[in-house]
Protein backbone atom coordinates (compact mmCIF):
# COMPACT_ATOMS: atom_id res chain seq x y z
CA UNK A 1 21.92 6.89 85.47
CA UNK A 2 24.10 6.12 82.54
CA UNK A 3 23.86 2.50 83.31
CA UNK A 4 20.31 2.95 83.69
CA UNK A 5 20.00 3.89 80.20
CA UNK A 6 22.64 1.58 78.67
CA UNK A 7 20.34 -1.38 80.29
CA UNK A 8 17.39 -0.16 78.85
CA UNK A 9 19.00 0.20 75.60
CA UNK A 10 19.82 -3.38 75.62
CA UNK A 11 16.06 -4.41 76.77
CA UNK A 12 14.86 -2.84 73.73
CA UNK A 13 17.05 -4.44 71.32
CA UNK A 14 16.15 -7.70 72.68
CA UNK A 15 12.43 -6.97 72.67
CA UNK A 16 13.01 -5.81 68.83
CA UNK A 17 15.01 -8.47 67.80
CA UNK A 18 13.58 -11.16 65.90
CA UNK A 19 14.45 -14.15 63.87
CA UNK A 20 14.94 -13.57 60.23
CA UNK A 21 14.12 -16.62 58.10
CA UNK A 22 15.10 -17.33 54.45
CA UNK A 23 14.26 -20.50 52.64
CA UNK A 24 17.08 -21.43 50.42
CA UNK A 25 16.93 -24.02 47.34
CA UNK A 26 20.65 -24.11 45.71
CA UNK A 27 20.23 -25.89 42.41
CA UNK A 28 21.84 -25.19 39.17
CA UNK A 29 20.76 -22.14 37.04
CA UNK A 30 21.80 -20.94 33.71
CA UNK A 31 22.88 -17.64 33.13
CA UNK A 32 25.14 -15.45 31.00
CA UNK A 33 25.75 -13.38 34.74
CA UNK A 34 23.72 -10.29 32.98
CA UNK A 35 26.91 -9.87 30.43
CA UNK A 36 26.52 -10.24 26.33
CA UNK A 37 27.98 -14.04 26.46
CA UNK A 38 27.24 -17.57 25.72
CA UNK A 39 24.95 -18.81 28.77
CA UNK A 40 26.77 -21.42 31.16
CA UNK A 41 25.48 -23.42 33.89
CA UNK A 42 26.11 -21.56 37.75
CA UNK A 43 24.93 -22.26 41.30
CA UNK A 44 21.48 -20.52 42.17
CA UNK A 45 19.01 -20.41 44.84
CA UNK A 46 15.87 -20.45 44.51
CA UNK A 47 16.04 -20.74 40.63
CA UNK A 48 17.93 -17.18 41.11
CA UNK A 49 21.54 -15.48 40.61
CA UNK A 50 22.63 -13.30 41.92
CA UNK A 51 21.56 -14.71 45.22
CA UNK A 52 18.84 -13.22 47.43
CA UNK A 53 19.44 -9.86 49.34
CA UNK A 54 18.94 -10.56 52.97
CA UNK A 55 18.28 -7.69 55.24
CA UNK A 56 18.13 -7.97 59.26
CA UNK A 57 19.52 -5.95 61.75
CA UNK A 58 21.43 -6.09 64.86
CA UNK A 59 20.41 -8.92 67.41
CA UNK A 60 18.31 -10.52 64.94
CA UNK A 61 19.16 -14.17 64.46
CA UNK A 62 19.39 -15.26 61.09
CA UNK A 63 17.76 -18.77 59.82
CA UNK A 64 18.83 -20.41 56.62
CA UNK A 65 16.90 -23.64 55.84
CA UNK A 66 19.12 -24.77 53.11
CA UNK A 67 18.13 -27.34 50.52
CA UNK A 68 21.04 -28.85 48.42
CA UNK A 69 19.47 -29.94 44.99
CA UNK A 70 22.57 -30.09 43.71
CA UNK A 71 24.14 -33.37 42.83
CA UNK A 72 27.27 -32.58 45.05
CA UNK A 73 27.85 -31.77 48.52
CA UNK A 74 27.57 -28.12 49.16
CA UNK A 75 28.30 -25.80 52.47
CA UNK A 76 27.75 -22.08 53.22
CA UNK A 77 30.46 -20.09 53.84
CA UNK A 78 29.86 -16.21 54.88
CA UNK A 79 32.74 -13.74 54.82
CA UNK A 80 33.27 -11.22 58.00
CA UNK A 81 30.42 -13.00 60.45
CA UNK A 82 32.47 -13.85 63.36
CA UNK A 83 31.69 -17.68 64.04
CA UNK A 84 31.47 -17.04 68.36
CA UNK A 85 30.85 -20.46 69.55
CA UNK A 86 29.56 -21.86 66.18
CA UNK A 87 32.50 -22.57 63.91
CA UNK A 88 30.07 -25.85 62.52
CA UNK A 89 28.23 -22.67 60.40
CA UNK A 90 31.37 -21.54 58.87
CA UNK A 91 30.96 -24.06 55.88
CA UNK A 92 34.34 -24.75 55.63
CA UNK A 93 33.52 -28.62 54.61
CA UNK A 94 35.51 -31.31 56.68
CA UNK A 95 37.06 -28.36 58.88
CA UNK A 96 34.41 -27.09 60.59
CA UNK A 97 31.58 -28.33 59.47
CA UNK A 98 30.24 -31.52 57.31
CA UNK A 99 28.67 -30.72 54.08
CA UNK A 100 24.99 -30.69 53.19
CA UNK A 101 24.42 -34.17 51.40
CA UNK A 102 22.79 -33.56 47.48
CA UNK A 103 19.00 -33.55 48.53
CA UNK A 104 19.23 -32.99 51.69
CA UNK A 105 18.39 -29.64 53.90
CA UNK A 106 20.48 -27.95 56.76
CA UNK A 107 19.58 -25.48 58.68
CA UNK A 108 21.93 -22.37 59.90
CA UNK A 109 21.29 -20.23 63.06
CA UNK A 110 23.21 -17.50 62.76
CA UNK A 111 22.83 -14.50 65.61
CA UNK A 112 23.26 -11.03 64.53
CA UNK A 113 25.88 -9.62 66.92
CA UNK A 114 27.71 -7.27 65.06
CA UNK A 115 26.39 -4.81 62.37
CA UNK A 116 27.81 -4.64 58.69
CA UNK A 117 27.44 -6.01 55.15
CA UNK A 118 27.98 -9.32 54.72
CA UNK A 119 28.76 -11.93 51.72
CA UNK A 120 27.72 -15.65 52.23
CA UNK A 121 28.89 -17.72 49.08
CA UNK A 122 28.78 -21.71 48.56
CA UNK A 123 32.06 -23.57 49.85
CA UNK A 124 32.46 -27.06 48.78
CA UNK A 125 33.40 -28.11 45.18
């Protein structure tokens, strides 16, 4: 019975889960970061800093179609996803992964397999 149950809790989390999808555009923004100082250029998305607030949950696949409008190479990095299988979304640039070309687009599958909060930050240059 308890295997019975532990099956048809996985069944519903696959029926549930669902893929999350975020449209990024990392260009340069200016911004004084919200504090009383001169403004300076920074790294944005969508026009935007602090970055987005993505929210999925568990078993949901997350999809990041990335547009580098920057005029350098640029990666994604996230801090505590476990990389199982796909180390080439780690965005550690010539490591793991090549880095997405100024004006080009890349897009990251990442699968939800483990529940938490999560920081994804920019990793080249």
């Amino acid at each position: 019975m308890r295997a019975f149950c532990a099956l048809l809790c996985l069944v519903a989390l696959v029926a549930h889960a669902k893929h999350v999808v975020q449209n990024w555009d990392i260009t340069y923004v200016t911004t004084n970061r919200g504090l009383n100082q001169t403004p300076k250029r920074g790294i944005g998305v969508n026009g935007k800093l602090p970055l987005p607030v993505v929210e999925a949950v568990l078993g949901d696949t997350l999809v990041l179609n990335v547009h580098n409008s920057l005029d350098t190479p640029t990666s994604l990095h996230s801090h505590g996803i476990l990389q199982r299988g796909t180390n080439y979304y780690d965005g550690v640039a010539m490591t793991t992964d090549c880095s997405i070309a100024p004006g080009t687009n890349f897009t990251y599958y990442i699968k939800l397999d483990q529940a938490g909060t999560y920081w994804i930050h920019g990793h080249t240059h």
